[in-house]
Protein backbone atom coordinates (compact mmCIF):
# COMPACT_ATOMS: atom_id res chain seq x y z
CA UNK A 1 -1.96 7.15 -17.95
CA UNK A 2 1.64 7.09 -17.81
CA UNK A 3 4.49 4.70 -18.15
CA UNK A 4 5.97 3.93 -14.30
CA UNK A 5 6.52 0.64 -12.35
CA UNK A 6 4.00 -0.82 -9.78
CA UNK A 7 4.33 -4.24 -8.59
CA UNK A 8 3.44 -7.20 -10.78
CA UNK A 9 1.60 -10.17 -8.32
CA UNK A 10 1.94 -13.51 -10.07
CA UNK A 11 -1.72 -15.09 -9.47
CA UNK A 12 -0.24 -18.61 -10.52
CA UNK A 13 2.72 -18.51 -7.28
CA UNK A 14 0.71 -16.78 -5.10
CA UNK A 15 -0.51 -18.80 -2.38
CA UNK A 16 -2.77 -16.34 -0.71
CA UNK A 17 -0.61 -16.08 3.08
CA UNK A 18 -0.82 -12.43 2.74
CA UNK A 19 2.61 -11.54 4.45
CA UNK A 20 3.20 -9.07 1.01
CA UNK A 21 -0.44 -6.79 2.77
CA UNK A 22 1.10 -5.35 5.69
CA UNK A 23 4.13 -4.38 4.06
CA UNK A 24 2.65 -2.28 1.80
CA UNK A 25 2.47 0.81 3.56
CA UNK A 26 0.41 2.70 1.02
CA UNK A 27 -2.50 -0.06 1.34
CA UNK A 28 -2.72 -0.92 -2.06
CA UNK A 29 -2.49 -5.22 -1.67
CA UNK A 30 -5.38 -7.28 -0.85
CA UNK A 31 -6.36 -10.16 -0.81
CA UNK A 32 -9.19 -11.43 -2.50
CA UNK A 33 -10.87 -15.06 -3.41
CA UNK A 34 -7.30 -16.37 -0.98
CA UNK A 35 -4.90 -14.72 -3.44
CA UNK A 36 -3.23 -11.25 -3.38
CA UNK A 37 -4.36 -8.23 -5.52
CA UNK A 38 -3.83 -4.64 -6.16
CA UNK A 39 -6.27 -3.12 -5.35
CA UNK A 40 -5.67 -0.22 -7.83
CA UNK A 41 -2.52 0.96 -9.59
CA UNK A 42 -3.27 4.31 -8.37
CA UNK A 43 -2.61 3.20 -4.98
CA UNK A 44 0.85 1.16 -5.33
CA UNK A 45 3.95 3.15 -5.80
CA UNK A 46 5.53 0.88 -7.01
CA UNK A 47 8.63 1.03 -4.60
CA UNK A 48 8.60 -2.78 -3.54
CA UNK A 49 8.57 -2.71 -0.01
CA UNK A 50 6.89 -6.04 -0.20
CA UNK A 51 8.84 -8.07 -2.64
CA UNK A 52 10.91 -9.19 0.52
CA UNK A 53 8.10 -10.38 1.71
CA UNK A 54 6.57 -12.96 -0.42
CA UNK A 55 7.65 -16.27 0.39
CA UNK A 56 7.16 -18.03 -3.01
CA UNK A 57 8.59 -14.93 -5.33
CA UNK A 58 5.23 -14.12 -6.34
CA UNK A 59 5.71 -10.16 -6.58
CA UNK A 60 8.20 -8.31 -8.69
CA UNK A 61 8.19 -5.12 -10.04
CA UNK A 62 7.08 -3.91 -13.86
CA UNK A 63 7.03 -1.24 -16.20
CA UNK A 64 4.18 -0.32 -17.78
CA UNK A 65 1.97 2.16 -18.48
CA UNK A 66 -0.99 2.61 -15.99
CA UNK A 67 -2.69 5.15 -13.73
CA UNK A 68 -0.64 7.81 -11.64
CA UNK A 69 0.37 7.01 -8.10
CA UNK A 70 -1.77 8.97 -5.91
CA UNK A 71 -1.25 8.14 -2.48
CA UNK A 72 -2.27 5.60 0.08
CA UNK A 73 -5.37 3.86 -0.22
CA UNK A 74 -8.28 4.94 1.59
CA UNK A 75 -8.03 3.60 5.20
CA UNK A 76 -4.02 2.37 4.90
CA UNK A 77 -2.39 2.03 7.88
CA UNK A 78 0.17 5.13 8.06
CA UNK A 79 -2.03 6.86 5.35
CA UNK A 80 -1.44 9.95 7.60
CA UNK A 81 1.76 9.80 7.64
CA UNK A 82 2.95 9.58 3.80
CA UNK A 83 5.38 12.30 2.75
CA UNK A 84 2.73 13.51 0.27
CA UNK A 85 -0.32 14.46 2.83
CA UNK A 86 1.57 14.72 6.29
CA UNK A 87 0.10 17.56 8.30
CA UNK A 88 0.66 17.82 12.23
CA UNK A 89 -2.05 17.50 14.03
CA UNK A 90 -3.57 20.08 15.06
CA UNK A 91 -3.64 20.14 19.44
CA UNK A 92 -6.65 20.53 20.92
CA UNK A 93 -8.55 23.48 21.39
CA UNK A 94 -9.00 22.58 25.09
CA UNK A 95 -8.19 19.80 27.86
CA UNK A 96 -10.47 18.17 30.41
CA UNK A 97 -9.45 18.35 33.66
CA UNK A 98 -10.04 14.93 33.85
CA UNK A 99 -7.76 13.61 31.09
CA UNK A 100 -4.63 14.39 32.66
């Protein structure tokens, strides 16, 4: 564990319209039961990207102590493309005639 900020999601002003999940590039907000969720501290880096986008000020951002960031959730949109596990891709080891 280790003492950082994450995002804090207010279950009582949350009204579950979800604009605050595609924001979150690392793919750490759910929802669940019609109300947003991390899905695990390990996954939010606690940056904010989607405070903006809550509509009834039901994220904000906290310190406490919790797991280590450790990149994008399995499956996140852009998860290829975080600063920690970019990689080119690799070009192909041949072309079909027919794809060009």
């Amino acid at each position: 564990m280790a003492k950082r900020q994450i995002i804090k999601i207010d279950q009582e002003k949350c009204d579950g319209c979800g604009q605050c999940v595609p924001s979150c590039a690392e793919g750490a907000i759910v929802l669940v039961d019609g109300k947003a969720r991390i899905l695990a501290d390990k996954y939010c880096d606690g940056l904010g990207a989607c405070l903006g986008e809550c509509p009834v000020g039901a994220l904000s951002i906290e310190e406490r102590d919790t797991d280590e960031f450790i990149g994008p959730a399995p499956g996140a949109p852009g998860e290829h493309d975080h600063p920690k596990t970019h990689e080119a891709p690799a070009p192909p080891a041949f072309a079909c005639p027919g794809s060009a």
